[in-house]
N, C-alpha and C. Protein backbone atom coordinates (compact mmCIF):
# COMPACT_ATOMS: atom_id res chain seq x y z
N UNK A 1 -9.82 9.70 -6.55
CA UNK A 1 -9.82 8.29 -6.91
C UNK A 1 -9.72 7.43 -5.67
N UNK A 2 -8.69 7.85 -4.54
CA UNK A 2 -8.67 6.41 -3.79
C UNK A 2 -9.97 6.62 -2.71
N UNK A 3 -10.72 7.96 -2.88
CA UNK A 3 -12.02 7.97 -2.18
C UNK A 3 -13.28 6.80 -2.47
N UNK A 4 -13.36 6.76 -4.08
CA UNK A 4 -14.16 5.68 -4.86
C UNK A 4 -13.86 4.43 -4.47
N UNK A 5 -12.72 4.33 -3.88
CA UNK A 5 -11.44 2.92 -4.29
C UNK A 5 -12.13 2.78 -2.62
N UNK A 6 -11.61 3.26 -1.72
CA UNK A 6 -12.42 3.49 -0.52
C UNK A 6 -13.98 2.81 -0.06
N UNK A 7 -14.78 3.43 -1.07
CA UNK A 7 -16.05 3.51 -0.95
C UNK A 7 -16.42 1.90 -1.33
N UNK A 8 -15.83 1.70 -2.57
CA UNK A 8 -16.11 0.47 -3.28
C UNK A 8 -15.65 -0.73 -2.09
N UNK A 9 -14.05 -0.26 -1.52
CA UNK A 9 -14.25 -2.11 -0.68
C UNK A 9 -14.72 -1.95 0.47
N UNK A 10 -15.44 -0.86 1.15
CA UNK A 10 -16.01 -0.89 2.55
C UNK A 10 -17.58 -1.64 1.64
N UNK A 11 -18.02 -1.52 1.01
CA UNK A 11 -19.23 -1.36 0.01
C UNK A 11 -18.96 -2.74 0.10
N UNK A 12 -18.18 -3.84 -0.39
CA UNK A 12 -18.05 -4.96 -1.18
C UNK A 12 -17.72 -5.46 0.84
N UNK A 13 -16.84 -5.12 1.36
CA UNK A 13 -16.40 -5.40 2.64
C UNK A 13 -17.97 -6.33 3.62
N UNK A 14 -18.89 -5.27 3.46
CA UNK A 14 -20.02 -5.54 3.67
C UNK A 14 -20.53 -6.19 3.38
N UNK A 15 -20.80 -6.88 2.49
CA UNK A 15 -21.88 -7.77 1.13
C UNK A 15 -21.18 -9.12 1.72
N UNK A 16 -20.14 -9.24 2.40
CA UNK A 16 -19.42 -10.63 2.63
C UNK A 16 -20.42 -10.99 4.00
N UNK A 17 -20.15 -12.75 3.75
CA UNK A 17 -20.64 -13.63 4.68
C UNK A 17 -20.17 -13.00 5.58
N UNK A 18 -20.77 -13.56 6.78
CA UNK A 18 -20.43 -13.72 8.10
C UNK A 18 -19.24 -14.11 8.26
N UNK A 19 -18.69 -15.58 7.67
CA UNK A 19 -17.69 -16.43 8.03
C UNK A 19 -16.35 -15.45 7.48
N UNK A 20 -16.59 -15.00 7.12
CA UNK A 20 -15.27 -14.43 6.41
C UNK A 20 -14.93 -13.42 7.20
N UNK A 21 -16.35 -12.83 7.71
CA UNK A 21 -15.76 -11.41 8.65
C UNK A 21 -15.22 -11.85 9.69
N UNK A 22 -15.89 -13.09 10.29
CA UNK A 22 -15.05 -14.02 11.52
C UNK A 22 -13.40 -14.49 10.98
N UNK A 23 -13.07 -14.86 10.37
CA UNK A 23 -11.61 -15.14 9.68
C UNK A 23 -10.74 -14.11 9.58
N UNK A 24 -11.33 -12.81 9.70
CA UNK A 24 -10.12 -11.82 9.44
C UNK A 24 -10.62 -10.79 10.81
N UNK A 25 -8.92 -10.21 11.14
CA UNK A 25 -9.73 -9.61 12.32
C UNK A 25 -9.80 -8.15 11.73
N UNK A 26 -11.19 -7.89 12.34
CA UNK A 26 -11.95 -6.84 11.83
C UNK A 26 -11.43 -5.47 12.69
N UNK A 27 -10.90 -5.64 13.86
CA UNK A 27 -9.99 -4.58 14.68
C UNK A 27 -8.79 -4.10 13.52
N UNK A 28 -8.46 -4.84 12.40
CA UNK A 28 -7.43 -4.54 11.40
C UNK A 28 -7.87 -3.70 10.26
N UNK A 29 -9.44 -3.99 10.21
CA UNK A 29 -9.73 -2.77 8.60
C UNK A 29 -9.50 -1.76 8.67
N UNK A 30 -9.58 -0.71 9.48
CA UNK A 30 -9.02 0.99 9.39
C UNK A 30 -7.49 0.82 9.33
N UNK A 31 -6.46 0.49 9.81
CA UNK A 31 -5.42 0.80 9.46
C UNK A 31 -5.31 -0.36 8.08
N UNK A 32 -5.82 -1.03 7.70
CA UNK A 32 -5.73 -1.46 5.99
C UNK A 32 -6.29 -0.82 5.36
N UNK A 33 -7.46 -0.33 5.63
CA UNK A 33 -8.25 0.48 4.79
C UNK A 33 -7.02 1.38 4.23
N UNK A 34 -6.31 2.56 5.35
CA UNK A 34 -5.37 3.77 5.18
C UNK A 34 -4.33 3.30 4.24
N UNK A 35 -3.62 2.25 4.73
CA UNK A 35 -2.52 1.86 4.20
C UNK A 35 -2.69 1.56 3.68
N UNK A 36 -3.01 0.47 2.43
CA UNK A 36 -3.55 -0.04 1.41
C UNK A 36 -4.23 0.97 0.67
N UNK A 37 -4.44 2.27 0.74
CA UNK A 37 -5.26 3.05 -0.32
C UNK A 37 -4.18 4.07 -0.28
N UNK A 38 -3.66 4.74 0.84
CA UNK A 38 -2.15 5.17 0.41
C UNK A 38 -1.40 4.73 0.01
N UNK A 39 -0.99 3.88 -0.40
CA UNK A 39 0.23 2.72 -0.97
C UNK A 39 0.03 3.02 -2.24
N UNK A 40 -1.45 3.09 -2.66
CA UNK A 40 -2.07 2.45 -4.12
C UNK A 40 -1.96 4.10 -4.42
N UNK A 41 -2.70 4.89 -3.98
CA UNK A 41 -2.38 5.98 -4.32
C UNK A 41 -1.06 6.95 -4.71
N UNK A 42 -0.21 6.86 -3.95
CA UNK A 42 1.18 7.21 -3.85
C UNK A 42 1.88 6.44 -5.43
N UNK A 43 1.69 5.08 -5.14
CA UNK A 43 2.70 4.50 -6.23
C UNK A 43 1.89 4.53 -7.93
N UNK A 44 0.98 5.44 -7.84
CA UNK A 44 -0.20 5.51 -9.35
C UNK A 44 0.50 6.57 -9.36
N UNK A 45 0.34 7.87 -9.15
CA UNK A 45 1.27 8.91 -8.75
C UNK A 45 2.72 9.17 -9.21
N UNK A 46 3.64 8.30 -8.54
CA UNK A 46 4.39 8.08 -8.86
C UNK A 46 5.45 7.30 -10.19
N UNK A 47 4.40 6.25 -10.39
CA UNK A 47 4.70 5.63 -11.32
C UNK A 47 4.51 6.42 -12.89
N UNK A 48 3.13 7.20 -12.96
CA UNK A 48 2.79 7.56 -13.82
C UNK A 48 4.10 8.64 -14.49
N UNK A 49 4.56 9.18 -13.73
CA UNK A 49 4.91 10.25 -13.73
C UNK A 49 6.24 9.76 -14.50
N UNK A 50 6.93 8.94 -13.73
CA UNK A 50 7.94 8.20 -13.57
C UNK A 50 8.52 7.03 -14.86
N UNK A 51 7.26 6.51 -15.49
CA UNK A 51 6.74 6.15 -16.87
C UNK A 51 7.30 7.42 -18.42
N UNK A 52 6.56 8.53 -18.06
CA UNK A 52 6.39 9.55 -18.81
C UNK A 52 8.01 9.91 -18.70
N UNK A 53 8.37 10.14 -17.56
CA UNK A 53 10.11 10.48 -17.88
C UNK A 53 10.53 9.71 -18.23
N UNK A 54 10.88 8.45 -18.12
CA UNK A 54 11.97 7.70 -18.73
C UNK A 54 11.58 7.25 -20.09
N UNK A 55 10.29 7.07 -20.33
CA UNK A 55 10.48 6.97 -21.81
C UNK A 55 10.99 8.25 -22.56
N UNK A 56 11.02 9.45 -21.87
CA UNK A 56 11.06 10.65 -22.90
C UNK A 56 12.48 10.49 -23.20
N UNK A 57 13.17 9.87 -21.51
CA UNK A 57 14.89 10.36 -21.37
C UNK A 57 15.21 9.02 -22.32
N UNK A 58 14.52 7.91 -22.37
CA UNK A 58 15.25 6.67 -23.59
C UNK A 58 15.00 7.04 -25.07
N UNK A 59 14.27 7.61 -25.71
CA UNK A 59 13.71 7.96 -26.88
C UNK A 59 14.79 9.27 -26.98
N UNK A 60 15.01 9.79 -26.08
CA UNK A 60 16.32 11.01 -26.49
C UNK A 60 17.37 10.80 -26.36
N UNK A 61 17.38 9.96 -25.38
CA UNK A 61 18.90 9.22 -25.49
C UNK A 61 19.09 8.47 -26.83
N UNK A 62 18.39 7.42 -27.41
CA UNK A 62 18.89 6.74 -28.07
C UNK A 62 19.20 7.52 -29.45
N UNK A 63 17.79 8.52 -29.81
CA UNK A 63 17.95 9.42 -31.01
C UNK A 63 19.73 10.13 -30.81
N UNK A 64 19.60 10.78 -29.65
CA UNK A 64 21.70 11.20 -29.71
C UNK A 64 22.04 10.25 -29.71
N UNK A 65 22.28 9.19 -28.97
CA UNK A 65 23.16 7.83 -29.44
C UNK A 65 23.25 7.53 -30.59
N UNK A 66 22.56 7.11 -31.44
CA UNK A 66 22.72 6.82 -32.78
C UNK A 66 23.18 8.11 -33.92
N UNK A 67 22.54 9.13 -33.33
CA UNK A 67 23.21 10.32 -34.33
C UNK A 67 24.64 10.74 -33.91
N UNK A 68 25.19 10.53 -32.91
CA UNK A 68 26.55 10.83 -32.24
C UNK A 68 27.27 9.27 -32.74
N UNK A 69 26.56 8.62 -32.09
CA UNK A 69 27.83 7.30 -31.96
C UNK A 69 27.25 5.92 -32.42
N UNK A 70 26.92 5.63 -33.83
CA UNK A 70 25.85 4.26 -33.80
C UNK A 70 26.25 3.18 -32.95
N UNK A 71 27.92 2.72 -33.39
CA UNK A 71 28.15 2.00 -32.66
C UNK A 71 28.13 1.66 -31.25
N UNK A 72 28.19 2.93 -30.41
CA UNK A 72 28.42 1.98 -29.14
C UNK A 72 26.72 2.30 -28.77
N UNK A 73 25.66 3.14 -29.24
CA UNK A 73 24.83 2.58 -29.30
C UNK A 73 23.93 0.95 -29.39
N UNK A 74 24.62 0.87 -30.26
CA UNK A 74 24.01 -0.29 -30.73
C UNK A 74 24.39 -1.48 -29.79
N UNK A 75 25.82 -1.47 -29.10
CA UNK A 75 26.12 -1.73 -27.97
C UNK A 75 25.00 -1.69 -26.60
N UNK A 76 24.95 -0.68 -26.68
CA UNK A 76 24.23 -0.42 -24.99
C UNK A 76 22.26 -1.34 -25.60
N UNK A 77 22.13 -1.02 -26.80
CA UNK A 77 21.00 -1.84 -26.85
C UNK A 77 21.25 -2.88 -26.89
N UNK A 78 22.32 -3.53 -26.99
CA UNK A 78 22.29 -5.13 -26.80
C UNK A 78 22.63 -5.26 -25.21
N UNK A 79 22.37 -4.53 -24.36
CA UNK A 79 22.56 -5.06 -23.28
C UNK A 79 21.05 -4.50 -22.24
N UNK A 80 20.32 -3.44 -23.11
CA UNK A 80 18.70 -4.10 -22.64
C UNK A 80 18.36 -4.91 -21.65
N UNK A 81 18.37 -5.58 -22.35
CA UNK A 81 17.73 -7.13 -22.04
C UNK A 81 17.93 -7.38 -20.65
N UNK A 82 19.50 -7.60 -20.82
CA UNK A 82 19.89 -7.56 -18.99
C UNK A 82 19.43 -6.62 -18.15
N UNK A 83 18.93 -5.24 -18.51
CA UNK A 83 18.98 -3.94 -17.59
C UNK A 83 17.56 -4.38 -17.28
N UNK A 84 16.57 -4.61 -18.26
CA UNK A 84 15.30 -5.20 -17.95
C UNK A 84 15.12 -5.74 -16.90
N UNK A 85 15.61 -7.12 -17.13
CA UNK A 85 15.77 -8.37 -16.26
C UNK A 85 16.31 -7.99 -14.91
N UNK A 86 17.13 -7.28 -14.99
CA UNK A 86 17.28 -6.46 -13.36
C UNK A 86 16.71 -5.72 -12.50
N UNK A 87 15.87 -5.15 -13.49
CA UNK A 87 14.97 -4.12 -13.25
C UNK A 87 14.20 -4.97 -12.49
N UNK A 88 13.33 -5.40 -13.28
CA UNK A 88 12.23 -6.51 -12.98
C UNK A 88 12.66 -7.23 -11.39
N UNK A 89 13.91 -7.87 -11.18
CA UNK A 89 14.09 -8.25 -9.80
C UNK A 89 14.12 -7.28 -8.66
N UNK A 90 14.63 -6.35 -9.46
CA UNK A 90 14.68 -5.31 -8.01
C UNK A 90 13.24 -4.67 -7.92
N UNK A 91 12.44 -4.47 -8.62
CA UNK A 91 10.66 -4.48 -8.80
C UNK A 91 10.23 -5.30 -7.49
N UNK A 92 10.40 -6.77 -7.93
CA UNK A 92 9.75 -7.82 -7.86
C UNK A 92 10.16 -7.36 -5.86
N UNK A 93 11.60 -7.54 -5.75
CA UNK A 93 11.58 -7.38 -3.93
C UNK A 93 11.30 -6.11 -3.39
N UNK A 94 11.06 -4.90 -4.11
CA UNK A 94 10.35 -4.22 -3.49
C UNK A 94 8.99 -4.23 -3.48
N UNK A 95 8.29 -4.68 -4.10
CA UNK A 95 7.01 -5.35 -4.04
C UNK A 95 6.94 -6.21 -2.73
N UNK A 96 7.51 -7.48 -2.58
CA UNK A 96 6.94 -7.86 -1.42
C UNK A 96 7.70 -7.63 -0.47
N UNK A 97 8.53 -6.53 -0.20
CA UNK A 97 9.03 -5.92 0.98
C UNK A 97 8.21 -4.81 1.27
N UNK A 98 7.25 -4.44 0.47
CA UNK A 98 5.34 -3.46 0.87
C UNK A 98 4.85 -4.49 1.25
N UNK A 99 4.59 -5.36 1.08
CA UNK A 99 3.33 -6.08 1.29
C UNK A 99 3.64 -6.77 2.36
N UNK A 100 5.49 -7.32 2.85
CA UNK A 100 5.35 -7.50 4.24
C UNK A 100 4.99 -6.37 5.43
N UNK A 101 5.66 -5.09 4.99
CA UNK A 101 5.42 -4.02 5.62
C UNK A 101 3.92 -3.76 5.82
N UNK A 102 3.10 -4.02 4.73
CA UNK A 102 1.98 -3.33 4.95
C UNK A 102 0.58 -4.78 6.15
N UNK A 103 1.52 -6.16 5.48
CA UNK A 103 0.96 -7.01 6.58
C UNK A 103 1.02 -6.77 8.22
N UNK A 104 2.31 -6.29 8.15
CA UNK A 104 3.01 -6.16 9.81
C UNK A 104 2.58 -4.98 10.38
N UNK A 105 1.85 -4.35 9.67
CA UNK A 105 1.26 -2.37 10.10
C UNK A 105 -0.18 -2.88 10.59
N UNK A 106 -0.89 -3.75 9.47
CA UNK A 106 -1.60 -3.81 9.39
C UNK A 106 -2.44 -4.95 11.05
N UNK A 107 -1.37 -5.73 11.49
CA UNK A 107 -1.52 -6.11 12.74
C UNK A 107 -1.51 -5.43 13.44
N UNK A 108 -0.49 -4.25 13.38
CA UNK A 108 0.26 -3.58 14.55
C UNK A 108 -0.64 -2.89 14.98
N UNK A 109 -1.60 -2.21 14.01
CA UNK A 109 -2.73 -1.39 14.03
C UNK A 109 -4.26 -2.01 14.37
N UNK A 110 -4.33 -3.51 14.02
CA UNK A 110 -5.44 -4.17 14.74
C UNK A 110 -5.06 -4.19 16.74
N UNK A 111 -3.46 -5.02 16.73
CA UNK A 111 -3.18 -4.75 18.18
C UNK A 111 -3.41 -3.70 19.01
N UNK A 112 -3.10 -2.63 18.39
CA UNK A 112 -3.21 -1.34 19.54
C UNK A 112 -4.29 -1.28 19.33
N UNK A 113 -5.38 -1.02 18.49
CA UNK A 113 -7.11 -0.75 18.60
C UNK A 113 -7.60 -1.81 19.38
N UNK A 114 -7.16 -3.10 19.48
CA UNK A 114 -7.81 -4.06 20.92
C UNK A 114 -7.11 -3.22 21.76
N UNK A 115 -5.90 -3.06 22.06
CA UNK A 115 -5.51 -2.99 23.73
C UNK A 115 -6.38 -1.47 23.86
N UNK A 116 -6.30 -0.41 23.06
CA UNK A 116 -6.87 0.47 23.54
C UNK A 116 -8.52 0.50 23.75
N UNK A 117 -9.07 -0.59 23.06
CA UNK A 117 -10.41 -1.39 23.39
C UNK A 117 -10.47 -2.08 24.97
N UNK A 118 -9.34 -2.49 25.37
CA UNK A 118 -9.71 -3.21 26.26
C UNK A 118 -9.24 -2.05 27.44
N UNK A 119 -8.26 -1.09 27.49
CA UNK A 119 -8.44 -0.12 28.45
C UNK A 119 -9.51 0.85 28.41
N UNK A 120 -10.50 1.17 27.24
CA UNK A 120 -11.70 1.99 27.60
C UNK A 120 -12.12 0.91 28.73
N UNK A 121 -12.38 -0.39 28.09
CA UNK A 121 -13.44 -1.34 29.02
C UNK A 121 -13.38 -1.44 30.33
N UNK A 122 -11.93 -1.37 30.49
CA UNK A 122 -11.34 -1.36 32.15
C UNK A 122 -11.40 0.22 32.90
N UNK A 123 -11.70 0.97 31.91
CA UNK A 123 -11.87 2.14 32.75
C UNK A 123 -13.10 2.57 32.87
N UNK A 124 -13.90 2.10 32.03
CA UNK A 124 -15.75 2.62 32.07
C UNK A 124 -15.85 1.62 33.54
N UNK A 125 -15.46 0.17 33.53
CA UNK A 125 -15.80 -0.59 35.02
C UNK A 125 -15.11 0.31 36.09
N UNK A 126 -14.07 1.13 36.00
CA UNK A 126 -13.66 1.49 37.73
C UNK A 126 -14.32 3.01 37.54
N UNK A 127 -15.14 3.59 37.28
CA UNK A 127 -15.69 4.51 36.80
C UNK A 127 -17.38 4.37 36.75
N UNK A 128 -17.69 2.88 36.82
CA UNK A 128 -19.40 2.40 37.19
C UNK A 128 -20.11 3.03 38.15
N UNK A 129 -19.05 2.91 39.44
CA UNK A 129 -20.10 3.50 40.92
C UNK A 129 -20.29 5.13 40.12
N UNK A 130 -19.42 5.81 40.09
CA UNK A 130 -19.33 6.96 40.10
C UNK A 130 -20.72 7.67 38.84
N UNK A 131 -20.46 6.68 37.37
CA UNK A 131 -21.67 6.82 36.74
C UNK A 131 -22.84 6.66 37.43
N UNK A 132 -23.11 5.50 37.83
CA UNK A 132 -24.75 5.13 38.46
C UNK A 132 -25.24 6.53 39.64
N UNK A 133 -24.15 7.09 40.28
CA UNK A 133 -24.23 7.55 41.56
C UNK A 133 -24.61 9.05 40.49
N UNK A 134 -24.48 9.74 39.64
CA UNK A 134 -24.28 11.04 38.47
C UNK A 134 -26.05 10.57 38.07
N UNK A 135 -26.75 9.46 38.13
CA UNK A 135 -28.05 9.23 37.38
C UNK A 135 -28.95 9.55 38.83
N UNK A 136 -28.36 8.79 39.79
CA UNK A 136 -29.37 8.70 40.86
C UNK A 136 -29.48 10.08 41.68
């Protein structure tokens, strides 16, 4: 899957204006490409899985809860709501504590592909005589 996923935004990556490829720096798509399709991959993975257990472990929990103890069952479902709602926040900041991470990689990884761009460049020039002199 994240091969297709892959294929599709280098595919779509392409089809864009000019102006847009100028607006973003393009020294940054391989390490977004990686990160951004591992991220997506990993947490499909994970989640799925992660889905499938806890509904099994709430649907068995609650069936013993209510056959053991209605009452304090019926208790812990009235407090749901809140566990939700917590849930959901602690979701919500790990969400954009990826997406700062994956912004700040995603420079870190345009930066070093210039600088290591700009030391090939500086080393093919002190390395010129020596080429031309290998032709002649």
């Amino acid at each position: 899957m994240s091969v297709i996923l892959r294929k599709k935004y280098i595919e779509n990556l392409l089809l864009q204006e000019v102006e847009y490829l100028e607006k973003i720096k393009v020294e940054t798509i391989p390490s977004t490409i990686g990160e951004t399709f591992e991220a997506i991959q990993s947490s499909i993975g994970q989640k799925f899985s992660n889905i499938i257990f806890s509904m099994g472990v709430l649907v068995s929990g609650l069936a013993i809860g209510f056959i053991r103890g209605p009452k304090i069952a019926g208790c812990i479902i009235a407090f749901m709501p809140l566990v939700i709602v917590a849930m959901k926040c602690f979701g919500e900041k790990v969400k954009n504590a990826t997406i700062a991470k994956m912004v700040d990689s995603k420079n870190l990884g345009g930066f070093i592909e210039e600088q290591l761009t700009a030391v090939r460049v500086v080393a093919s020039f002190a390395r010129e005589e020596q080429t031309v002199k290998q032709f002649d």
